[in-house]
Protein backbone atom coordinates (compact mmCIF):
# COMPACT_ATOMS: atom_id res chain seq x y z
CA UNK A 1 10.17 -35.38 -25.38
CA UNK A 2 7.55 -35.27 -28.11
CA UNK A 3 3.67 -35.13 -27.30
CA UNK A 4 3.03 -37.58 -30.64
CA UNK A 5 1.43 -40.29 -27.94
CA UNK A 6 -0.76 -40.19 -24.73
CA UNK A 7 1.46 -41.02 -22.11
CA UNK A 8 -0.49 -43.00 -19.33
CA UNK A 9 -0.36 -46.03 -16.26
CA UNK A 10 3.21 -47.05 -14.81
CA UNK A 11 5.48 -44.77 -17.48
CA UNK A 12 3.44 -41.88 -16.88
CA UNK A 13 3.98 -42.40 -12.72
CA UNK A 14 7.60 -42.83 -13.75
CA UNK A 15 8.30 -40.14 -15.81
CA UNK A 16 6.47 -37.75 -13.08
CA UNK A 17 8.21 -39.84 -10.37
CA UNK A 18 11.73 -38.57 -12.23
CA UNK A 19 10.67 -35.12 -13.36
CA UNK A 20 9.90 -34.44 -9.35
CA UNK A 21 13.24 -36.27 -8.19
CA UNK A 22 15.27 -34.19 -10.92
CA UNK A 23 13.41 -30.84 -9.61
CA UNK A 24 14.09 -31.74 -5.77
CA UNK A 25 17.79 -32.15 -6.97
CA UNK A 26 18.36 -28.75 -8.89
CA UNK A 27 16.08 -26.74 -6.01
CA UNK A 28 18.57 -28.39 -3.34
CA UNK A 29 21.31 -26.74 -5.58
CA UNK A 30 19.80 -23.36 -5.79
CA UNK A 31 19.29 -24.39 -10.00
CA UNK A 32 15.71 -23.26 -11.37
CA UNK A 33 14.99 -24.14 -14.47
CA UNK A 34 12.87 -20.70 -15.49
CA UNK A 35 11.68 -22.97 -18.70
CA UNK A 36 10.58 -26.16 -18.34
CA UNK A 37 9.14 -27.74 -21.04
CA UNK A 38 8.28 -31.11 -22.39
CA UNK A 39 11.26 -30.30 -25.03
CA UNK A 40 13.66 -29.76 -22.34
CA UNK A 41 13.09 -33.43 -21.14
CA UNK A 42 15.42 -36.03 -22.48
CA UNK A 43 14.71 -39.17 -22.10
CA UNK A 44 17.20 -42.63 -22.32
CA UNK A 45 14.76 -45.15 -24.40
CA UNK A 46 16.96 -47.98 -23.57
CA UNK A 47 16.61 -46.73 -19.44
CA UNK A 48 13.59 -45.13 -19.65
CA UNK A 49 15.42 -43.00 -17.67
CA UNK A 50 14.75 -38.43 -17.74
CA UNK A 51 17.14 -36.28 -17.60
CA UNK A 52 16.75 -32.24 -17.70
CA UNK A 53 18.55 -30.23 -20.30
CA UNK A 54 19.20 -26.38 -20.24
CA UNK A 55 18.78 -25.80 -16.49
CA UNK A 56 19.12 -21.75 -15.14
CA UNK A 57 21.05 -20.73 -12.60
CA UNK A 58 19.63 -18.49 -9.96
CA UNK A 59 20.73 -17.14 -7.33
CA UNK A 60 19.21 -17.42 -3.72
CA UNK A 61 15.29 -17.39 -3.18
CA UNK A 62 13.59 -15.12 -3.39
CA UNK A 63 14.35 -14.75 -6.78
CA UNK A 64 14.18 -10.84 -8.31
CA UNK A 65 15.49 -11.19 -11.46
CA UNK A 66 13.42 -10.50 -14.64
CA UNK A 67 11.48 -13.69 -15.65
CA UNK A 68 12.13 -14.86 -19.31
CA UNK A 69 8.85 -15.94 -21.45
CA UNK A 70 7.86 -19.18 -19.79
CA UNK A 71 6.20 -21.90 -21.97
CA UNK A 72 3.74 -22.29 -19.31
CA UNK A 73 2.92 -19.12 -18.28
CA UNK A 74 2.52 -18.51 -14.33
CA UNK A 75 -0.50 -16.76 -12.72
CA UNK A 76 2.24 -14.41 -10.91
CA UNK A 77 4.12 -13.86 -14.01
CA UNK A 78 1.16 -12.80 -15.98
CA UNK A 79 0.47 -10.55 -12.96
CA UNK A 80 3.24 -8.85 -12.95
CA UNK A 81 5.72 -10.29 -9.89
CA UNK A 82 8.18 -9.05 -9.15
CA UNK A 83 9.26 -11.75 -6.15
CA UNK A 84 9.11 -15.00 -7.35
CA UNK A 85 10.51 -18.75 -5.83
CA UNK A 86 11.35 -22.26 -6.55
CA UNK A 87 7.75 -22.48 -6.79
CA UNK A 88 7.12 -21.20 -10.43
CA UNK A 89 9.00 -24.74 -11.35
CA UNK A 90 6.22 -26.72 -9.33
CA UNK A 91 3.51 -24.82 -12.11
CA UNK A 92 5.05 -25.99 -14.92
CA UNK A 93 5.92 -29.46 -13.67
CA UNK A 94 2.14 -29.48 -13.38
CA UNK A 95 1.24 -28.56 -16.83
CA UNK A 96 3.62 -30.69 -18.38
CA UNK A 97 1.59 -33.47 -15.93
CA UNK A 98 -1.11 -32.89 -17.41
CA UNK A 99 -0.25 -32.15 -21.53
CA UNK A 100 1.58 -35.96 -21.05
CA UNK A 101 -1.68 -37.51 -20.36
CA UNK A 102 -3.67 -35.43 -22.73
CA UNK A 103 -1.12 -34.50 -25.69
CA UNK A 104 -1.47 -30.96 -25.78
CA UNK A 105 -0.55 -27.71 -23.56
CA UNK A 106 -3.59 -27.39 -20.17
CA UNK A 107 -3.97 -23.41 -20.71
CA UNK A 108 -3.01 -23.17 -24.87
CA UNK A 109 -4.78 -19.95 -26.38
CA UNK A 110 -4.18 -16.12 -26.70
CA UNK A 111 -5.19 -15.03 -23.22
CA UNK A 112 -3.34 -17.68 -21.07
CA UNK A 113 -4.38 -15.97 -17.98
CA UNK A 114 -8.03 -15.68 -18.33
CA UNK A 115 -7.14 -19.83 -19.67
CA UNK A 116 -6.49 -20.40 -16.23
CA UNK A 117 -8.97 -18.26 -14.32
CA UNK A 118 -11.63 -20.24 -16.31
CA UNK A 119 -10.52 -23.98 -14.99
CA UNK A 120 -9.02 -22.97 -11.46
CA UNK A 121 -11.44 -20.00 -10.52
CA UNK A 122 -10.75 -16.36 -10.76
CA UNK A 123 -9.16 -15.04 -7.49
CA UNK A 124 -10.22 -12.82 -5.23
CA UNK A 125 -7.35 -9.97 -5.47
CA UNK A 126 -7.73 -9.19 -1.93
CA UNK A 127 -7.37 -12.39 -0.37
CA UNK A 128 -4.30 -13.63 -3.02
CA UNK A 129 -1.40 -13.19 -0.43
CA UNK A 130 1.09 -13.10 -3.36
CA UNK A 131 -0.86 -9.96 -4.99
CA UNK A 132 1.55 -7.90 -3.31
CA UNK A 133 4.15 -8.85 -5.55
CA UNK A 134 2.18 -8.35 -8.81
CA UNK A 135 1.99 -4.93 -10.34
CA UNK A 136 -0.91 -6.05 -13.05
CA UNK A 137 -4.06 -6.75 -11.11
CA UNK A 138 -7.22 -5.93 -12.45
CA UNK A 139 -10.69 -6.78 -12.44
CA UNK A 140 -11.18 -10.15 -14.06
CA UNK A 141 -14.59 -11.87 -15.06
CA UNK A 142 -15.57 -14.04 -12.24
CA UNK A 143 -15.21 -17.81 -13.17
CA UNK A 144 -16.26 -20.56 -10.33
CA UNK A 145 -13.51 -23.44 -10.08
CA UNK A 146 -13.63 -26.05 -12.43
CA UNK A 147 -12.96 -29.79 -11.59
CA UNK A 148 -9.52 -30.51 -13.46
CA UNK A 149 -11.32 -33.86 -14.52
CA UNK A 150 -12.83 -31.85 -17.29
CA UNK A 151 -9.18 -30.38 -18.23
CA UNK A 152 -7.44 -34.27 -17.88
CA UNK A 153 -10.19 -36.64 -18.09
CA UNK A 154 -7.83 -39.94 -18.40
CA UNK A 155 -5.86 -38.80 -15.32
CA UNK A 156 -6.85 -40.96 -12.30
CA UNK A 157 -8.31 -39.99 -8.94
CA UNK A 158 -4.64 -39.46 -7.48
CA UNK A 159 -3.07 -38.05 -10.45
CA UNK A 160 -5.44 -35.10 -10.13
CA UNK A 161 -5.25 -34.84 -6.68
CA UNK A 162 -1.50 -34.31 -7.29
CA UNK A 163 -1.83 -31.93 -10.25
CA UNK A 164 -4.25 -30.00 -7.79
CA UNK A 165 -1.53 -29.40 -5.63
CA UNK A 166 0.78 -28.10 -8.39
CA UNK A 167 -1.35 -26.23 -10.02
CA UNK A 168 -2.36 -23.65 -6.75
CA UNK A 169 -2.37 -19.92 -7.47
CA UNK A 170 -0.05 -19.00 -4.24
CA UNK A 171 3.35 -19.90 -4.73
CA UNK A 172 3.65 -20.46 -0.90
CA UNK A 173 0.89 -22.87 -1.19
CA UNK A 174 2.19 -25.16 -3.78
CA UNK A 175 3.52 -28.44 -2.97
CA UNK A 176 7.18 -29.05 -2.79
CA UNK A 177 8.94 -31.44 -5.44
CA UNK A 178 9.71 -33.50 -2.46
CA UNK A 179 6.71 -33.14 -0.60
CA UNK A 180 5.47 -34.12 -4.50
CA UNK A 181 7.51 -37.08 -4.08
CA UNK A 182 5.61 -38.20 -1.37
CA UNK A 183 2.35 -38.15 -2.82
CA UNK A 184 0.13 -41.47 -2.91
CA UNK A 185 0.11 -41.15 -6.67
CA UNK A 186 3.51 -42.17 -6.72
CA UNK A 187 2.99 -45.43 -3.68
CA UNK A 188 2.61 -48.22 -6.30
CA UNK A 189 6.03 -47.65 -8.04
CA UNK A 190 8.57 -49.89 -7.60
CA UNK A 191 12.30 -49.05 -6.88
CA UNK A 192 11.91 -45.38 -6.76
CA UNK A 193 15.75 -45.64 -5.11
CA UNK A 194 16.76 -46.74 -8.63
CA UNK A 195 14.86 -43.69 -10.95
């Protein structure tokens, strides 16, 4: 999919609707994608329907195999895990959330990390359960949570609600695709049987 246009209202909820549904299907199938990006998402312009290309085949959670460069880096990956889950897939399914609605990439820039600690807060390393699993913990500059309204301004009051979710340091504490699916962000579209 290309970032050319803003992508907002009903084919934004769609798109996110689908992106979710697709991710609950390859989870349920023990399939993580390890790279998903905005130009891994096909999309059927007659259909409008998505479809995910170049999906990676794990093996069983937890997952202890080397992560590959992701696109959208995760906090735990930066850190240095070691243990990872379905999880990391939830983080990137919330950055491409939010670069559709603003047309470029939430935590772009050399130090992705310190990208992130400046819009979600800086953690506390002793009370990050998941520290335990990163080897590259140091002391960061503190940063106070920012609202993600300043990071996606055109996203509405559920939209970030969702993204907030996604976008949660612990891995344990980040909404399921099919909790996700759930969400009252997605309530107002119709026929979600049919995406």
């Amino acid at each position: 999919m290309s970032m050319k246009y803003m992508v907002t209202g009903d084919f934004l909820v769609s798109l996110m609707y689908q992106l979710c549904k697709s991710m609950a299907f390859c989870h349920g199938h023990g399939v993580l994608t390890q790279d998903l990006k905005p130009q891994n998402l096909l999309m059927d312009r007659n259909t409008m329907t998505l479809k995910i290309a170049d999906p990676w085949i794990s093996q069983t959670e937890p997952f202890t195999l080397p992560m590959k460069k992701y696109t959208h880096e995760l906090p735990e990956v930066l850190l240095g895990a070691t243990h990872y889950s379905s999880a990391v897939d939830i983080w990137s399914v919330g950055c491409i959330f939010a670069e559709l609605v603003n047309k470029h990439v939430i935590f772009a820039g050399d130090s992705e990390l310190l990208r992130i600690f400046r819009l979600l807060g800086t953690p506390n390393e002793p009370s990050v359960a998941w520290s335990e699993h990163t080897q590259d913990w140091h002391e960061y500059p503190q940063w106070k949570p920012l609202s993600l309204s300043t990071a996606v301004p055109n996203l509405d009051e559920a939209g970030l609600d969702l993204l907030s979710k996604m976008l949660v340091y612990e891995p344990a504490k980040r909404i399921s695709v099919k909790k996700a699916m759930e969400h009252p962000y997605f309530d107002d579209l119709p026929q979600k049987s049919s995406l």
